[in-house]
C-alpha atoms as a PDB file:
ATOM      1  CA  UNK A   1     155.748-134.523  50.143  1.00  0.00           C
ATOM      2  CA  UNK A   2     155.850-131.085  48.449  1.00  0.00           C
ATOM      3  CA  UNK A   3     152.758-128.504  49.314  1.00  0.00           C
ATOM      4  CA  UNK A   4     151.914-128.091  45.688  1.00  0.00           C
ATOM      5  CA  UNK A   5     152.075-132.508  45.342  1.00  0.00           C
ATOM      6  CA  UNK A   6     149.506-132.538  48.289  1.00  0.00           C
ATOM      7  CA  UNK A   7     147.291-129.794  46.812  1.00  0.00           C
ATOM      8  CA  UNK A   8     147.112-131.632  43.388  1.00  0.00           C
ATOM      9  CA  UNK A   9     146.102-135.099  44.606  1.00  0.00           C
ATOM     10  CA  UNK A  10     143.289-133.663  47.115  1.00  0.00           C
ATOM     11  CA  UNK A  11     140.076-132.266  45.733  1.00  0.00           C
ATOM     12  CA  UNK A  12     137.021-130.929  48.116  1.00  0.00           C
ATOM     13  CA  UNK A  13     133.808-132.831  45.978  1.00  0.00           C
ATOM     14  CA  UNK A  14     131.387-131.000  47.566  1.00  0.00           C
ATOM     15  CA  UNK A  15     130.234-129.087  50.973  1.00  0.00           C
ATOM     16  CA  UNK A  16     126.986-128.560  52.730  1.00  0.00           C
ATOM     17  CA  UNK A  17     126.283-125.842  55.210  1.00  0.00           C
ATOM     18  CA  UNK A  18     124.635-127.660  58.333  1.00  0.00           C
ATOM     19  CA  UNK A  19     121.277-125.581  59.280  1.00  0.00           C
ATOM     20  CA  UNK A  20     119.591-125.866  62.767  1.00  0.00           C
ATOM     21  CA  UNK A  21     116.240-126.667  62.407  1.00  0.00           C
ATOM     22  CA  UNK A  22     113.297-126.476  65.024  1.00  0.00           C
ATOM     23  CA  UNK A  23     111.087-128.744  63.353  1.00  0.00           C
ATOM     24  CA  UNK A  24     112.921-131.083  60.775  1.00  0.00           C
ATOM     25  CA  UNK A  25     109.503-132.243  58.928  1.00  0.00           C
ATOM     26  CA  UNK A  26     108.550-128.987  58.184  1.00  0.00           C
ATOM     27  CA  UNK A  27     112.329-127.703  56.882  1.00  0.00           C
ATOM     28  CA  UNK A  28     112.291-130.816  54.580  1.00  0.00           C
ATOM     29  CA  UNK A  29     109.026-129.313  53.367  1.00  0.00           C
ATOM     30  CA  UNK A  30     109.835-126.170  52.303  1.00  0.00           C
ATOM     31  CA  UNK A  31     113.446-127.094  51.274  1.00  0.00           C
ATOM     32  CA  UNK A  32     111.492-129.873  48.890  1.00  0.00           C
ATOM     33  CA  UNK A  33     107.789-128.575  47.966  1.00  0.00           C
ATOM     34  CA  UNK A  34     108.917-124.445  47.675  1.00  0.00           C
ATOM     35  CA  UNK A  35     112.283-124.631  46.476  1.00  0.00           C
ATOM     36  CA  UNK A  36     112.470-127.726  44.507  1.00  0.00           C
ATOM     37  CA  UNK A  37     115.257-129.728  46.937  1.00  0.00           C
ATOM     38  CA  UNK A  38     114.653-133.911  47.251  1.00  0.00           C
ATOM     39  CA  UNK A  39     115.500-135.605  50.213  1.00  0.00           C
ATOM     40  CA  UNK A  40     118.558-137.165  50.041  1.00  0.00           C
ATOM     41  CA  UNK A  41     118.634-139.094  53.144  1.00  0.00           C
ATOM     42  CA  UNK A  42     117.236-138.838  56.594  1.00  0.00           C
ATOM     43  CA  UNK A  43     118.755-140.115  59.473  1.00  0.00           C
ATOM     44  CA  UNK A  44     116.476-140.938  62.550  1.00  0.00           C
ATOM     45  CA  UNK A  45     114.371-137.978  63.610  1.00  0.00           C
ATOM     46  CA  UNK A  46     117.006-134.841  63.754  1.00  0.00           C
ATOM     47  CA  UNK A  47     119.046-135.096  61.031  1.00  0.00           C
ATOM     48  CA  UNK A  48     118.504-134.907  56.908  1.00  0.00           C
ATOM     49  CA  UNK A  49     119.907-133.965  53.966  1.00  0.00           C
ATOM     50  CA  UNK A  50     118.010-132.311  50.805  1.00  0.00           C
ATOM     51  CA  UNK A  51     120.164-131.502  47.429  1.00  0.00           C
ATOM     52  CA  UNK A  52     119.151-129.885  43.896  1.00  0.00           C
ATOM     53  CA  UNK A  53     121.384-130.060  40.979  1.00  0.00           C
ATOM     54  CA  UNK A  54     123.724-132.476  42.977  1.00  0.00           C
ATOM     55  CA  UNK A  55     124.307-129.333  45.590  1.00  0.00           C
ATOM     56  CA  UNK A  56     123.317-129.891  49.597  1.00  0.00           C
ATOM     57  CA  UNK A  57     121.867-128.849  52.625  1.00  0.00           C
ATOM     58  CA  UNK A  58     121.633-130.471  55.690  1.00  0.00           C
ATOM     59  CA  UNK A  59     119.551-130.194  58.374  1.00  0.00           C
ATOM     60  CA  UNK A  60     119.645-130.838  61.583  1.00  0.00           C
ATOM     61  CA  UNK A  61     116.487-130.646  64.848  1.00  0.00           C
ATOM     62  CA  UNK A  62     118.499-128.271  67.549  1.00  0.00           C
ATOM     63  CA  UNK A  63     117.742-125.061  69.270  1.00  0.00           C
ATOM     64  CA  UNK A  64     118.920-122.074  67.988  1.00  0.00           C
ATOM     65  CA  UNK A  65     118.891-118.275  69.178  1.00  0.00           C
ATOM     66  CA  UNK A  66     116.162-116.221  67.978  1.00  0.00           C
ATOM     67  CA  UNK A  67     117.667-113.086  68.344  1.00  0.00           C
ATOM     68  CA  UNK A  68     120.786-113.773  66.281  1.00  0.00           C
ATOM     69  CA  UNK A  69     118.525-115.063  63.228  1.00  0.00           C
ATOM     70  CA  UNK A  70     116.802-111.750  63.298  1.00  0.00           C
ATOM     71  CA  UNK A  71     120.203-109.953  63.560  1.00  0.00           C
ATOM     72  CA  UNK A  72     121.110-111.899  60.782  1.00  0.00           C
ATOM     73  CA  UNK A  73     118.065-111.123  59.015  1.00  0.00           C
ATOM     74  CA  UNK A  74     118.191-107.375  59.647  1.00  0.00           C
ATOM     75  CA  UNK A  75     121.715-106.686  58.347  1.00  0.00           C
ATOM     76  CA  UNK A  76     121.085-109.181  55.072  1.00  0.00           C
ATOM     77  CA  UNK A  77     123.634-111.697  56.596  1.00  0.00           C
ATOM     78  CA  UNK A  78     123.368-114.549  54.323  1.00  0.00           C
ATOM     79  CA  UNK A  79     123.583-118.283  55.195  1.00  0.00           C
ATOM     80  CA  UNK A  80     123.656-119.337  51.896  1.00  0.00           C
ATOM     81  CA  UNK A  81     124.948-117.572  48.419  1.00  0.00           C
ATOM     82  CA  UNK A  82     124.129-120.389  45.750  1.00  0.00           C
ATOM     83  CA  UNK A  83     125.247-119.573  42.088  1.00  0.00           C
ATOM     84  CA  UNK A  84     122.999-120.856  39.227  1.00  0.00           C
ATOM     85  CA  UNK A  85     122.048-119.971  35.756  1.00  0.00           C
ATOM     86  CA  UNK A  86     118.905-119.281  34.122  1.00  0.00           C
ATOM     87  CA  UNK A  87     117.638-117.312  37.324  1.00  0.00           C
ATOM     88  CA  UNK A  88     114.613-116.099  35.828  1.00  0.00           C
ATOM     89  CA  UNK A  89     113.050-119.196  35.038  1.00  0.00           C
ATOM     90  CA  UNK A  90     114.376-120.073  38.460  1.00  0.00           C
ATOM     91  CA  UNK A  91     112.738-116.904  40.343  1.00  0.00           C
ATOM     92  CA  UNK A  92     109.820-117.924  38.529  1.00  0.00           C
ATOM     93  CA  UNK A  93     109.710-121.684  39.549  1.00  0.00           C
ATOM     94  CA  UNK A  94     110.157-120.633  43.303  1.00  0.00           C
ATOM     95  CA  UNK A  95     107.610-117.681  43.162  1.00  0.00           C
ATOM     96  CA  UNK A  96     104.885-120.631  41.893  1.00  0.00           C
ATOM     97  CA  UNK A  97     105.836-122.513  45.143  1.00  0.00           C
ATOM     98  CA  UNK A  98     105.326-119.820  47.110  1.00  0.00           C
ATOM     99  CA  UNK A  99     108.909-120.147  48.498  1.00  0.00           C
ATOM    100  CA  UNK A 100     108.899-116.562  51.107  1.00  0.00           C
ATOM    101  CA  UNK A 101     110.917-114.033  48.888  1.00  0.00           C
ATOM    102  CA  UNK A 102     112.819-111.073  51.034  1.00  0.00           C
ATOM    103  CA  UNK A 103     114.611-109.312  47.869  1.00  0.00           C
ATOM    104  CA  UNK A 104     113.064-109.698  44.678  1.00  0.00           C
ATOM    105  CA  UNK A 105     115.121-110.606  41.642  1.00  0.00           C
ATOM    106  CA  UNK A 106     117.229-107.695  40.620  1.00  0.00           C
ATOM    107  CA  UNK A 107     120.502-106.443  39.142  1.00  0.00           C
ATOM    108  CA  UNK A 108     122.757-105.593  41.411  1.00  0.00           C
ATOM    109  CA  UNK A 109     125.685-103.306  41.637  1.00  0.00           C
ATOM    110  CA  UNK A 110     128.291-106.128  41.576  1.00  0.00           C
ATOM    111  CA  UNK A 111     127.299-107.265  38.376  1.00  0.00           C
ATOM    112  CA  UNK A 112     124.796-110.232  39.432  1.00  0.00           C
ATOM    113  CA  UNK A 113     120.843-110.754  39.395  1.00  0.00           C
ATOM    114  CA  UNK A 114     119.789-112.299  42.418  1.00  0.00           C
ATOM    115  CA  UNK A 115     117.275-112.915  45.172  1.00  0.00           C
ATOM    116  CA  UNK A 116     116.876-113.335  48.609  1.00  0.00           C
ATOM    117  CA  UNK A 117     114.390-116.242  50.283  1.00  0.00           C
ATOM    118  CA  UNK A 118     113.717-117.166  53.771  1.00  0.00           C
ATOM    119  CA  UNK A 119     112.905-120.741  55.331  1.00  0.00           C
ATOM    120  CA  UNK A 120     110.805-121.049  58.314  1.00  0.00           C
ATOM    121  CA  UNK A 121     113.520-120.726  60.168  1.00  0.00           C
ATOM    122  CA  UNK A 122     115.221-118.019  59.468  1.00  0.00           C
ATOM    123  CA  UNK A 123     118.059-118.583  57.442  1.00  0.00           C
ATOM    124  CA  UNK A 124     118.315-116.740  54.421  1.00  0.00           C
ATOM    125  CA  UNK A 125     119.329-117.748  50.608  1.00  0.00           C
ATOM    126  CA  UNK A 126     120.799-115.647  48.089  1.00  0.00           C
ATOM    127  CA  UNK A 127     120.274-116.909  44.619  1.00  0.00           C
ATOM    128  CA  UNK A 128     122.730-115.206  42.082  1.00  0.00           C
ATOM    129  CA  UNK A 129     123.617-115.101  38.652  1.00  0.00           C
ATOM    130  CA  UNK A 130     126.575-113.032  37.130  1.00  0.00           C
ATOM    131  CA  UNK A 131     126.063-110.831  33.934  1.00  0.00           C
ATOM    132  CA  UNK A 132     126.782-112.579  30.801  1.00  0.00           C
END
């Protein structure tokens, strides 16, 4: 079977990035009541899932260093770059939350508008729209 034959018949449907969480309840929290996720599924006590707009996180109970979220934090290394339209409305919604924003919504010099949130754990989201 040819590269290009192999290519054509397999599609990726979706992906997730997999975030270490110290205290699951409280990430399914703010993923659901500050930026607008629903649960998807939760399996046991250390492992869940939370989508919006058919798009995923999951989330999983397991230590994680400190010092390299605040490295990452420092030096704007994003976990997350999620693409939407209608980021306004969306900044808006999330401000009303009170989801923690680290970059307010502006235009930036790569011709998007976007905006940076934390969770309470760190990781940080950059939501982006390009210029019509």
């Amino acid at each position: 079977m040819s590269t290009q034959a192999v290519h054509c018949a397999a599609h990726i449907t979706g992906i997730a990035p997999q975030f270490l969480v110290v205290d699951l309840d409280r990430a399914i929290a703010y993923y659901c009541d500050q930026l607008g996720f629903e649960l998807d599924f939760k399996y046991q006590s250390f492992y869940a899932g939370v989508a919006r707009d058919g798009f995923a996180i999951h989330l999983k109970h397991a230590p994680k260093l400190a010092m390299e979220r605040e490295h990452r934090k420092q030096h704007e290394h994003l976990d997350a770059y999620i693409s939407v339209s209608g980021i306004r409305d969306l900044f808006s919604e999330l401000e009303k939350r009170g989801a923690q924003v680290i970059k307010p919504l502006e235009q930036r010099p790569w011709a998007c508008l976007d905006f940076y949130v934390e969770d309470p754990d760190g990781y940080i989201l950059c939501f982006s729209e390009p210029n019509a």
